[in-house]
N, C-alpha and C. Protein backbone atom coordinates (compact mmCIF):
# COMPACT_ATOMS: atom_id res chain seq x y z
N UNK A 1 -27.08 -24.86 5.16
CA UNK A 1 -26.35 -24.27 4.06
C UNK A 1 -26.87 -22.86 3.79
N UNK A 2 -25.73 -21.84 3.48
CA UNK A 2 -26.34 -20.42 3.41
C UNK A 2 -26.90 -20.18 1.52
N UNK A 3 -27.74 -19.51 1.66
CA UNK A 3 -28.41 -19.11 0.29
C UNK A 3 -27.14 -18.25 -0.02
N UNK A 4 -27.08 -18.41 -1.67
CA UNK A 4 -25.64 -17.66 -1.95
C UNK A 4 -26.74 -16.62 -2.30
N UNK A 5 -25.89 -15.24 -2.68
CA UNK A 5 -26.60 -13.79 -2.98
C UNK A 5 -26.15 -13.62 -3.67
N UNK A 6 -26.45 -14.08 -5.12
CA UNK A 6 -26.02 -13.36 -6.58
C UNK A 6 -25.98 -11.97 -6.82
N UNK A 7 -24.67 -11.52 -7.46
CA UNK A 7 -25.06 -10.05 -7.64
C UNK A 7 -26.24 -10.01 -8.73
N UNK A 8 -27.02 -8.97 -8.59
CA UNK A 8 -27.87 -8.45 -9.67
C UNK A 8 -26.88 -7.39 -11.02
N UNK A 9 -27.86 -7.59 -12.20
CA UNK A 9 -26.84 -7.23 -13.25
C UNK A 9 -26.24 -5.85 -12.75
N UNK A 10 -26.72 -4.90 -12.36
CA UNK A 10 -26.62 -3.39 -11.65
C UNK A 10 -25.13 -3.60 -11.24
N UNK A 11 -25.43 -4.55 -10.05
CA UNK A 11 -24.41 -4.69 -9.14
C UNK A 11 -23.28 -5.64 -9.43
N UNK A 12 -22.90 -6.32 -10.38
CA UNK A 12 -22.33 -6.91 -11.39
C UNK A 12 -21.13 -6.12 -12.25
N UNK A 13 -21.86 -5.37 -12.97
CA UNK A 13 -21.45 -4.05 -13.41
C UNK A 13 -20.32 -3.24 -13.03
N UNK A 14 -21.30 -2.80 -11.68
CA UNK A 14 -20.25 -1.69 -10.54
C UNK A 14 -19.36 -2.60 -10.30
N UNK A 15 -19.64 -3.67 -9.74
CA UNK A 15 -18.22 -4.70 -9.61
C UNK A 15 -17.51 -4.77 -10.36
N UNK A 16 -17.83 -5.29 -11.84
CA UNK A 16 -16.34 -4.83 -12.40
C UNK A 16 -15.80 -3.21 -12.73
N UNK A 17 -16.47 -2.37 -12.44
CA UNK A 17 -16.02 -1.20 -12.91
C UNK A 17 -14.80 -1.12 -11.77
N UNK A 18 -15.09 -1.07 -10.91
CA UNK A 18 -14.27 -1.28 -9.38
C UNK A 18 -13.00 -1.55 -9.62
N UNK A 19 -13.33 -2.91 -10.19
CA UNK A 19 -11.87 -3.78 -10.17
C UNK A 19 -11.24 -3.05 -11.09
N UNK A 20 -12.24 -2.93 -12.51
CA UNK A 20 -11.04 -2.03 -13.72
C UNK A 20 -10.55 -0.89 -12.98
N UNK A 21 -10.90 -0.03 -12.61
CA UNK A 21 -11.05 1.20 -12.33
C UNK A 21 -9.37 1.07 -11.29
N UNK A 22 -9.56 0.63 -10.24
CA UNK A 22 -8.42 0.13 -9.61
C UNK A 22 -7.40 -0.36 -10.24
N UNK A 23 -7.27 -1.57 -11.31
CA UNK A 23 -6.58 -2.51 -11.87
C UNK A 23 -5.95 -0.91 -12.24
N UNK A 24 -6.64 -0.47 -13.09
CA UNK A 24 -6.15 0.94 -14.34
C UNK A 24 -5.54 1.91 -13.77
N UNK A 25 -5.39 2.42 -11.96
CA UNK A 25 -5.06 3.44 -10.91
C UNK A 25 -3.73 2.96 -10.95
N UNK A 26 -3.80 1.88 -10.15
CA UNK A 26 -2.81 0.77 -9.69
C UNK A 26 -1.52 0.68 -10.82
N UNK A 27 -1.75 0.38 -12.08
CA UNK A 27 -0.86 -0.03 -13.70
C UNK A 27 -0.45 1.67 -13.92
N UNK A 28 -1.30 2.88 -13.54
CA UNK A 28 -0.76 3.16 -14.01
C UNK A 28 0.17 4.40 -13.11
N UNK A 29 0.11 4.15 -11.34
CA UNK A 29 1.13 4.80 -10.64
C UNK A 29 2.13 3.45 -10.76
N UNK A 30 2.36 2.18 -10.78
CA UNK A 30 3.23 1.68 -10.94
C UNK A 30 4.47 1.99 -12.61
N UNK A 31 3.65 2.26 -13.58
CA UNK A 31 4.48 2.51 -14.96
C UNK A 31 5.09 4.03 -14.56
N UNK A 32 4.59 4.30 -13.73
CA UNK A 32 5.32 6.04 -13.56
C UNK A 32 6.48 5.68 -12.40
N UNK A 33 6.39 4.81 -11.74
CA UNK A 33 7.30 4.49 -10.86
C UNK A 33 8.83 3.70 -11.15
N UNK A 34 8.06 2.81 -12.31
CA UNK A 34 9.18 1.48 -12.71
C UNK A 34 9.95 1.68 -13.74
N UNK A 35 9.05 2.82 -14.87
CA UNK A 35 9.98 3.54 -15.77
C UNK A 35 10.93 5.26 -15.58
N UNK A 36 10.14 5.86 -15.11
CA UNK A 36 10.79 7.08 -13.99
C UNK A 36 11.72 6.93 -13.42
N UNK A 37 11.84 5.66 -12.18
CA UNK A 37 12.36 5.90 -11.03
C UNK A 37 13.15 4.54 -10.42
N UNK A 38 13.10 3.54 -11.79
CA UNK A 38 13.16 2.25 -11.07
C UNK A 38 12.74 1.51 -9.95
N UNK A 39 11.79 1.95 -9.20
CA UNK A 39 10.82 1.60 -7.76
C UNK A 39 9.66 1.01 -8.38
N UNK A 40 8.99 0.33 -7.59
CA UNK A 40 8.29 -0.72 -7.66
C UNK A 40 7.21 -0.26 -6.45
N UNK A 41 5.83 -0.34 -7.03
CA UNK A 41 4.86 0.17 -5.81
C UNK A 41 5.19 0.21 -4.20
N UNK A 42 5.52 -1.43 -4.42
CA UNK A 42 5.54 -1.80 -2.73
C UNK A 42 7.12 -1.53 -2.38
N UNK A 43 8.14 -0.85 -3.08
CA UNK A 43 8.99 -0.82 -2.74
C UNK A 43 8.90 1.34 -2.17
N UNK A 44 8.09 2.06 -3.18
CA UNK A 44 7.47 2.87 -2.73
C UNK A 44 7.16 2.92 -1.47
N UNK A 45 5.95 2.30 -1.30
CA UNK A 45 5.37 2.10 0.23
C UNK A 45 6.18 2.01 0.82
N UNK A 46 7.17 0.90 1.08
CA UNK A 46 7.97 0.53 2.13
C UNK A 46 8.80 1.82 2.83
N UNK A 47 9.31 2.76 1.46
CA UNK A 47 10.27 3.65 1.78
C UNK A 47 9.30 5.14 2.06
N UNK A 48 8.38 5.26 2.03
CA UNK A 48 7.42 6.31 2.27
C UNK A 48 7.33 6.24 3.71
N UNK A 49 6.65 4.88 4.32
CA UNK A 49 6.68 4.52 5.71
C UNK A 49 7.79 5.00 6.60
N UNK A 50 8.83 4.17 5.93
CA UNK A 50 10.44 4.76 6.63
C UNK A 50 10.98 6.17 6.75
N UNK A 51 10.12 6.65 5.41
CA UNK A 51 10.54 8.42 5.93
C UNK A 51 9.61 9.13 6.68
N UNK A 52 8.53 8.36 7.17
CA UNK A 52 7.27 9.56 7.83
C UNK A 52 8.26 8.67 9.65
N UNK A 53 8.44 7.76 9.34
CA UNK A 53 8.91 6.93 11.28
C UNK A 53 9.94 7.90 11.73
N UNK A 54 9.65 7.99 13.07
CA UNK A 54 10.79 8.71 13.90
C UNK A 54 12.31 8.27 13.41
N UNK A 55 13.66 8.81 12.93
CA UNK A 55 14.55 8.19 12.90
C UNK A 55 14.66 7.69 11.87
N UNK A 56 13.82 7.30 10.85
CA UNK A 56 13.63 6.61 9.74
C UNK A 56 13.86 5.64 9.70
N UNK A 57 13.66 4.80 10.67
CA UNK A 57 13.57 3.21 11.16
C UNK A 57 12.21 2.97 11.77
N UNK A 58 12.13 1.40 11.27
CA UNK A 58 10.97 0.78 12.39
C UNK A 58 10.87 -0.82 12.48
N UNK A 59 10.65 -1.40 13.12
CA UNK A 59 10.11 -2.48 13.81
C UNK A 59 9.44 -3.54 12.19
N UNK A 60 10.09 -4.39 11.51
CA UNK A 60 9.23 -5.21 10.81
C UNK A 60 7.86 -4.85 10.86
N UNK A 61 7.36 -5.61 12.04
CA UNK A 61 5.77 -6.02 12.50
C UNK A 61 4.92 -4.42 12.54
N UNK A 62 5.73 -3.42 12.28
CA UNK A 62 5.55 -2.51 12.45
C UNK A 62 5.07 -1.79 11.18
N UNK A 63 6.02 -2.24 10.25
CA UNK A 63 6.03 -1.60 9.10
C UNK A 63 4.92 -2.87 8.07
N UNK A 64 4.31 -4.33 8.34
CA UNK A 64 3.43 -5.19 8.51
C UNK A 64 1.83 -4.56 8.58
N UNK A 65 1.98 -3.73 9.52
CA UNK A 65 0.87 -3.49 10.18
C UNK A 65 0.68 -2.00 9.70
N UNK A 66 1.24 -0.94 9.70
CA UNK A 66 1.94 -0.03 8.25
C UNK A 66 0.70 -0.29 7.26
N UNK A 67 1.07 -1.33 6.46
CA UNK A 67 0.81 -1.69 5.26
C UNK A 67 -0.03 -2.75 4.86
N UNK A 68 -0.87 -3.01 6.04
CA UNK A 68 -1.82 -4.32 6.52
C UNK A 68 -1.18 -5.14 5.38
N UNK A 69 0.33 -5.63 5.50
CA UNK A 69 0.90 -6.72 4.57
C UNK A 69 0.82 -7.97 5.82
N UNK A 70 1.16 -9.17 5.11
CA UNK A 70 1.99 -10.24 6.54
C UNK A 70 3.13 -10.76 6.40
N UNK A 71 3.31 -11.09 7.44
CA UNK A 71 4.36 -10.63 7.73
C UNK A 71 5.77 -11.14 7.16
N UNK A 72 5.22 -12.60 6.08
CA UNK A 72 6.14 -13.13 5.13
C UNK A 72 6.18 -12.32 3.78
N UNK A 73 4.85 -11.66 3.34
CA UNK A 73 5.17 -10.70 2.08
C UNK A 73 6.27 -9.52 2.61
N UNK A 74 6.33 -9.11 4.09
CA UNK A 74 6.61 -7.67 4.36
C UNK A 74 8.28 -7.94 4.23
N UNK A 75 8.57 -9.32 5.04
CA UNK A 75 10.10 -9.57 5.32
C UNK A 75 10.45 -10.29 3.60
N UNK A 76 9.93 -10.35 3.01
CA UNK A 76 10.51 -10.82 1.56
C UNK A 76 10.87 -10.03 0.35
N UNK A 77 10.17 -9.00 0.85
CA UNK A 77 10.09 -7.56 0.05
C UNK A 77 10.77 -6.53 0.82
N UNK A 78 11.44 -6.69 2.26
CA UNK A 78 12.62 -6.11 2.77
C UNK A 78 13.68 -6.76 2.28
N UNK A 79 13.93 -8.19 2.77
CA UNK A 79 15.29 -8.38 2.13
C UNK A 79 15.58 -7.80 1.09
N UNK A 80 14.47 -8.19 -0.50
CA UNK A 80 15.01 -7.47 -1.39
C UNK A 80 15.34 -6.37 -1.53
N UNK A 81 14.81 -5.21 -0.83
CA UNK A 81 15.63 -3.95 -0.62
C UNK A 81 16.59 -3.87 -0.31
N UNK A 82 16.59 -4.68 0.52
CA UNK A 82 17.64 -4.58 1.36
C UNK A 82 19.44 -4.95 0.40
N UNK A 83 19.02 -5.90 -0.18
CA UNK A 83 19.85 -6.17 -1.56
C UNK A 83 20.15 -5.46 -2.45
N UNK A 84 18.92 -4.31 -2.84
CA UNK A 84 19.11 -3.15 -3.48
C UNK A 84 19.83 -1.99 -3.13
N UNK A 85 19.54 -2.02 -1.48
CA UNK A 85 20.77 -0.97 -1.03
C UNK A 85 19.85 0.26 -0.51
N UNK A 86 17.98 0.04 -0.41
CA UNK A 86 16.97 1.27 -0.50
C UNK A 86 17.07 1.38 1.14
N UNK A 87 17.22 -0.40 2.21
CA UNK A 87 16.79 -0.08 3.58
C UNK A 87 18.34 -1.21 4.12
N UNK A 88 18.22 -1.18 5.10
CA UNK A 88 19.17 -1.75 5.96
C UNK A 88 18.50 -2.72 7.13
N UNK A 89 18.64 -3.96 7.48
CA UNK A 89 18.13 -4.49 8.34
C UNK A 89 19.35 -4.94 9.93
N UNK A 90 18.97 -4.40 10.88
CA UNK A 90 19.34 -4.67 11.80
C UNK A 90 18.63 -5.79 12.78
N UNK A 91 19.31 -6.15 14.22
CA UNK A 91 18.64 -7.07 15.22
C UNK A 91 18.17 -6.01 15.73
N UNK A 92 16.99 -6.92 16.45
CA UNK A 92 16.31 -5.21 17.43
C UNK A 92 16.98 -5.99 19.15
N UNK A 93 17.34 -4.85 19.79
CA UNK A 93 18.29 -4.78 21.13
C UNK A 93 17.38 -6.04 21.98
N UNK A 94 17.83 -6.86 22.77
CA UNK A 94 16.87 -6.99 23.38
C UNK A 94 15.89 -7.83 23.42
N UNK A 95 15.82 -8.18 21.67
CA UNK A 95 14.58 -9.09 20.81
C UNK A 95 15.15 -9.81 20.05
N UNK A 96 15.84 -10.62 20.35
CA UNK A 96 16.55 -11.39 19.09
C UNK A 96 15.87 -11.84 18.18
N UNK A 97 14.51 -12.23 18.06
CA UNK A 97 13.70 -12.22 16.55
C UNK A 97 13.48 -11.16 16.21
N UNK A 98 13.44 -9.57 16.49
CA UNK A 98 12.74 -8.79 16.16
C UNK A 98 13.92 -8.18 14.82
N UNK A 99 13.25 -7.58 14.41
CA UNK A 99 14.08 -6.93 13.40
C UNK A 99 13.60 -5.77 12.93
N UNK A 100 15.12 -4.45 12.92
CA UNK A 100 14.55 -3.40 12.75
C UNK A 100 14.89 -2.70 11.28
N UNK A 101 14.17 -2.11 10.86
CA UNK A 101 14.57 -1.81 9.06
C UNK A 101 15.00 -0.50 9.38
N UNK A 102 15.38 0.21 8.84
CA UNK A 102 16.02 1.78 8.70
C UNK A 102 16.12 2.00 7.00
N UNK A 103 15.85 3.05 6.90
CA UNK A 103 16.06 4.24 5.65
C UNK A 103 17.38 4.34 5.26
N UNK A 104 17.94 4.12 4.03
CA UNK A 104 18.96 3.97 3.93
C UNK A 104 19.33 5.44 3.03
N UNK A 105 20.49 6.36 2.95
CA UNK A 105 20.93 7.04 2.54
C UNK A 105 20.46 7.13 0.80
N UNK A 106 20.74 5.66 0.12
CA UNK A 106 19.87 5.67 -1.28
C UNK A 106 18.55 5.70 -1.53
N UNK A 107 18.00 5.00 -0.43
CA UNK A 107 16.74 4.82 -0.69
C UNK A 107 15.66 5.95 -0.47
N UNK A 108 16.57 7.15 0.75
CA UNK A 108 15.95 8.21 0.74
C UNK A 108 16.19 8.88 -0.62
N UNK A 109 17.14 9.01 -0.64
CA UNK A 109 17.29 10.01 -2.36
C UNK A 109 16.31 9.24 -2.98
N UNK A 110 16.32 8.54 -3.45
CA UNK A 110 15.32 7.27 -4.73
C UNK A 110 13.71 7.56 -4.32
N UNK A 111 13.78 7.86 -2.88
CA UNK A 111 11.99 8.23 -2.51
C UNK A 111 12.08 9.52 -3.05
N UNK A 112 12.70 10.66 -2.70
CA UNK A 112 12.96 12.27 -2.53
C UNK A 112 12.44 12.41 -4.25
N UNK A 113 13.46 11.85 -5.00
CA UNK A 113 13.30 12.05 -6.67
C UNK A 113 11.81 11.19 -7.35
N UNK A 114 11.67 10.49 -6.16
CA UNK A 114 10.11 9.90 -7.32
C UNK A 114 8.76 10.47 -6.49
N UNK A 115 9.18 10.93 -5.50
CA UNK A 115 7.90 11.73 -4.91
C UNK A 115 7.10 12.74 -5.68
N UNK A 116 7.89 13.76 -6.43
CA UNK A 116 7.19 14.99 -7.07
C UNK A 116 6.16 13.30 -8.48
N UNK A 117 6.96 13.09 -8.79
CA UNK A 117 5.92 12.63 -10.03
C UNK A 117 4.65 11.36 -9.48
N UNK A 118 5.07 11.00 -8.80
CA UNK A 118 4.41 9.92 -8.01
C UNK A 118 2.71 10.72 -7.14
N UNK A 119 3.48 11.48 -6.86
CA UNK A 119 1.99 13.02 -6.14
C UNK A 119 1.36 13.25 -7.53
N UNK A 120 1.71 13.91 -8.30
CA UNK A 120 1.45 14.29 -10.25
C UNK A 120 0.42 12.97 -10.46
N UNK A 121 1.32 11.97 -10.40
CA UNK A 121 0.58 10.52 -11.33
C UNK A 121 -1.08 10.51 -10.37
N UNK A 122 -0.82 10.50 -9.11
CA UNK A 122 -1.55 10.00 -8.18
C UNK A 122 -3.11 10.87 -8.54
N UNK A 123 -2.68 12.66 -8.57
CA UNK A 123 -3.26 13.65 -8.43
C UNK A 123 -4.16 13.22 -9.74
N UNK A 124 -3.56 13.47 -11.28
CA UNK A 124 -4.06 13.46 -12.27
C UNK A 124 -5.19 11.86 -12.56
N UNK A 125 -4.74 10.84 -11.63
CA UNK A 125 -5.66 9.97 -11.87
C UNK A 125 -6.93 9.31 -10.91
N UNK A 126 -6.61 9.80 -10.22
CA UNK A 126 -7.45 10.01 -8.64
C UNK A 126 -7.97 11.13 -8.56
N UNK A 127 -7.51 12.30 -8.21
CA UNK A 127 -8.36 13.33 -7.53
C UNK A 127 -8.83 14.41 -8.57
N UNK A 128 -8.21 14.37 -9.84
CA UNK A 128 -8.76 15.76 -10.67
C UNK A 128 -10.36 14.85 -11.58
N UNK A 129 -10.22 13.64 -11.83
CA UNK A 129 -11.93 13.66 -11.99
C UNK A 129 -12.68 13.76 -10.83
N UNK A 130 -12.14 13.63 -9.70
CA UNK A 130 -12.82 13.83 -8.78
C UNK A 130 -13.43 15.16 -8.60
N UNK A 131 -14.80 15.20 -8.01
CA UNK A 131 -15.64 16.40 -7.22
C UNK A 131 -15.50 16.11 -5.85
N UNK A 132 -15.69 17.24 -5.40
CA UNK A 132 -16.50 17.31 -3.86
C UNK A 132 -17.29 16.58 -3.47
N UNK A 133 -18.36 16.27 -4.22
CA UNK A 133 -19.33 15.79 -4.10
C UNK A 133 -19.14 14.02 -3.92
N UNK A 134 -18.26 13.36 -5.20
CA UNK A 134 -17.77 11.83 -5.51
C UNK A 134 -16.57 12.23 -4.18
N UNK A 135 -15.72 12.96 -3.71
CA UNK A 135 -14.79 12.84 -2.59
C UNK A 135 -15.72 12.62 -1.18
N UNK A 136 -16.88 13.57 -1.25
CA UNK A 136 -17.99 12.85 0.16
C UNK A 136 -18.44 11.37 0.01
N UNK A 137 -18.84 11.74 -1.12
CA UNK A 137 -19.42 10.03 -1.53
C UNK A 137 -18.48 8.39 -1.22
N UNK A 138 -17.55 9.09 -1.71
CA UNK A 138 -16.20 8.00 -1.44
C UNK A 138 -15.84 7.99 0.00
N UNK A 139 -15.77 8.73 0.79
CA UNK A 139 -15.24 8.95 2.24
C UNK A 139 -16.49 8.19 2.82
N UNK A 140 -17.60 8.47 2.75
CA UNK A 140 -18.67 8.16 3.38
C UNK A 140 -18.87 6.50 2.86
N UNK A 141 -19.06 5.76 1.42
CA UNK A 141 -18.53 4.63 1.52
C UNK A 141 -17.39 4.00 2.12
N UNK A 142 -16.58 4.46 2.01
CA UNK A 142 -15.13 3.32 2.58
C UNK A 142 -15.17 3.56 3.74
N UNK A 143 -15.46 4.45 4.46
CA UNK A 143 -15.68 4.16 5.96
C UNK A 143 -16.82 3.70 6.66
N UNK A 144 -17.33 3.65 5.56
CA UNK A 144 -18.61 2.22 6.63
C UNK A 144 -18.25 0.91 6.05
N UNK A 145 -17.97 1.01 4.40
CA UNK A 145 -17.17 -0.47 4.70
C UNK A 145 -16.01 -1.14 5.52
N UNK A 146 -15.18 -0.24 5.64
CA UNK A 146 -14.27 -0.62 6.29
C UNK A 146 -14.33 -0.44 7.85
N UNK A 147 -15.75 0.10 8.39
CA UNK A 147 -15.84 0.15 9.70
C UNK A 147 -17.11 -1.43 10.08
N UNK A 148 -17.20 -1.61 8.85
CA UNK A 148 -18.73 -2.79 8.90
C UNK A 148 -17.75 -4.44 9.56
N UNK A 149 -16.83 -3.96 9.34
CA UNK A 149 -16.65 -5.37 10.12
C UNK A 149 -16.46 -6.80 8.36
N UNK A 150 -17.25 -6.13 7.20
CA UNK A 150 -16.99 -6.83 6.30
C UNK A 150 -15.93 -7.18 5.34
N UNK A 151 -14.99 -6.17 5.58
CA UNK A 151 -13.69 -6.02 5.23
C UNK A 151 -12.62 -7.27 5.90
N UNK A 152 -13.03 -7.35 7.36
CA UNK A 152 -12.24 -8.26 8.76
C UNK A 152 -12.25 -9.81 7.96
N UNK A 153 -11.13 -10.22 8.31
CA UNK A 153 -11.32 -11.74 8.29
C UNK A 153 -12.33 -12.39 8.63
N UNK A 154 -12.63 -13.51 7.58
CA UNK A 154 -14.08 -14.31 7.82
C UNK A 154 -13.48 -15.50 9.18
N UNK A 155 -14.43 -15.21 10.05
CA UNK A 155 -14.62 -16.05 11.08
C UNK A 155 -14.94 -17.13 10.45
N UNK A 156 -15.62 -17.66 9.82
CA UNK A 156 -15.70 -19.13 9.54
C UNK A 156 -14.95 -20.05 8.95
N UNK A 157 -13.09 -19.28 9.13
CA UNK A 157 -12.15 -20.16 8.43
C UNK A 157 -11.77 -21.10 9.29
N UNK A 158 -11.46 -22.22 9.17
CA UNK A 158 -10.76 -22.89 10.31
C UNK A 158 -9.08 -22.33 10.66
């Protein structure tokens, strides 16, 4: 049996500051999105993806991997766009399971008009307390966490 590793109060702390800190980023580019613009974070994402892809289409598993979503959140949160009228889902040629999403004529306008405030929201709550100094600091954390391998799925799931 492994010894569990309690956080210490220090590290306790920073943990929740984390989560608030995020929770509070997160609440509040979504209220600039849902009252602004009628979009919805992940409906954001979805259509951000679609306008940087060649063509402004891509591959499900594509747009999955995009958004390290899986691949039942990614296709459940297309249809509904897709209902909304933001993307369009086609068969992909060739692949009869595959399925390809495309940018839809509304959904580009609906990205185009919530982009300027969505950059604004992002800027003013992210990067202007930010320094140089907390922007090294931050770069230099998240890329060793996220290069440590501790981020990866735990091998010991069955």
């Amino acid at each position: 049996m492994t010894t569990l590793r309690w956080l210490n109060d220090d590290e306790q702390k920073l943990w929740r500051m984390i989560l608030a800190s995020v929770r509070k980023m997160e609440r509040t580019i979504d209220e600039t999105l849902q009252v602004d613009h009628d979009l919805t974070s992940s409906e954001f994402a979805v259509l951000a993806s679609l306008s940087e892809a060649q063509g402004h289409e891509m591959r499900l598993r594509d747009i999955c991997s995009d958004l390290e979503w899986d691949r039942s959140r990614t296709s459940h949160q297309i249809t509904r766009m897709d209902k909304k009228g933001l993307v369009s889902k086609v068969k992909c040629e060739g692949d009869a399971r595959g399925v390809i999403v495309e940018l839809t004529p509304e959904g580009e306008a609906r990205l185009k008009l919530a982009v300027p405030a969505h950059v604004e929201t992002v800027r003013r709550v992210i990067f202007d307390p930010m320094t140089p100094e907390h922007a090294e600091a931050l770069k230099s954390y998240l890329s060793a966490a996220l290069n440590s391998g501790a981020c990866a799925e735990r091998e010991d799931r069955p």
